[in-house]
Protein backbone atom coordinates (compact mmCIF):
# COMPACT_ATOMS: atom_id res chain seq x y z
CA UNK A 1 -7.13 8.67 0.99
CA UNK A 2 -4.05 8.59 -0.52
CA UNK A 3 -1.47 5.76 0.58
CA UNK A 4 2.04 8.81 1.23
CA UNK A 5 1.74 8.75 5.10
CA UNK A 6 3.00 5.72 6.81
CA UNK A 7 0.61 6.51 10.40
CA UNK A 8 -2.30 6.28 8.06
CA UNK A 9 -1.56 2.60 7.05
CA UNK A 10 -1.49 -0.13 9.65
CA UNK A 11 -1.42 -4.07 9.74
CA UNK A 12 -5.29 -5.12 8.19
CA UNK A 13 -6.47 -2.01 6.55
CA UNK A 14 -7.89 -3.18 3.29
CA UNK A 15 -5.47 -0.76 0.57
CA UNK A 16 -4.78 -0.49 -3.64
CA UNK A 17 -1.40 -1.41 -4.24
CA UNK A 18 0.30 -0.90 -7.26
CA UNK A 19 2.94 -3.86 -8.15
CA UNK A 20 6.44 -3.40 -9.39
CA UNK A 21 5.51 -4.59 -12.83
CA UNK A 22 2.20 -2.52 -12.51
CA UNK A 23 4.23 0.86 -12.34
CA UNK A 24 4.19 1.53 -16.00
CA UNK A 25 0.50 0.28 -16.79
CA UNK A 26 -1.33 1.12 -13.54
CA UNK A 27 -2.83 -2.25 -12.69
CA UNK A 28 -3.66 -1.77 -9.12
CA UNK A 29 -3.93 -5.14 -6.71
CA UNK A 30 -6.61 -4.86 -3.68
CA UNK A 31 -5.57 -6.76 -0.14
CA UNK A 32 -5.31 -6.11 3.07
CA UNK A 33 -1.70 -5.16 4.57
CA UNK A 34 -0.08 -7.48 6.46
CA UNK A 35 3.74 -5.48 6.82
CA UNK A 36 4.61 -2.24 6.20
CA UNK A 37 8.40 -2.33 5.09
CA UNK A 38 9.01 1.58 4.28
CA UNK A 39 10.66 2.87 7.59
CA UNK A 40 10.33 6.65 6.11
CA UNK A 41 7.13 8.30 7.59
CA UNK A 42 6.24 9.71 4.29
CA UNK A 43 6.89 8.81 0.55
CA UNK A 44 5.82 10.97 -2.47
CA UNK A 45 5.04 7.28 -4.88
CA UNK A 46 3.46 5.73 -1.74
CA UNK A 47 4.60 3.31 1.43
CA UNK A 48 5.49 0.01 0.86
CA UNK A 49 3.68 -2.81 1.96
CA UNK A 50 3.68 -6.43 2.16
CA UNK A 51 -0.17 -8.06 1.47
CA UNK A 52 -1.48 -10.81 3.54
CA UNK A 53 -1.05 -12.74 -0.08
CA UNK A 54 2.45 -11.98 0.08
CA UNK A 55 2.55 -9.13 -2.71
CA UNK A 56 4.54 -6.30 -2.32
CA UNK A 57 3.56 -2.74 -3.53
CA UNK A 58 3.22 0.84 -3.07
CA UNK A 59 0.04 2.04 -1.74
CA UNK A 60 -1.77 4.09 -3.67
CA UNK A 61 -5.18 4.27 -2.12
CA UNK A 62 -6.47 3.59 1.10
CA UNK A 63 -10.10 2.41 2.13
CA UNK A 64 -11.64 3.33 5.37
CA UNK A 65 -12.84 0.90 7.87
CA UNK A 66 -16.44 0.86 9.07
């Protein structure tokens, strides 16, 4: 699942984020989300997040619980 619609992501789903100075190579960071910080209730490059590390990144995949 992709990581566009904020009411799919929620405090300790476990989610791919890709950092700001990822964007260009693709790196992508696993964690679980601690904060969502975009407002918007979709975004075509993914929703922001904060990790429970303290990274901050788009989401760009999300992995289902259970």
């Amino acid at each position: 699942m992709n990581g566009q619609n904020r009411n799919d992501i929620y405090p300790g789903l476990e989610v791919d984020i890709i950092l700001k100075k990822d964007q260009r190579n693709g790196n992508r960071t696993r964690g679980i989300v601690e904060k969502l910080l975009t407002s918007a209730p979709f975004h075509s490059r993914g929703i922001k997040v904060r990790l429970e590390d303290g990274q901050v990144g788009r989401v760009v995949e999300i992995f289902e619980e259970g």
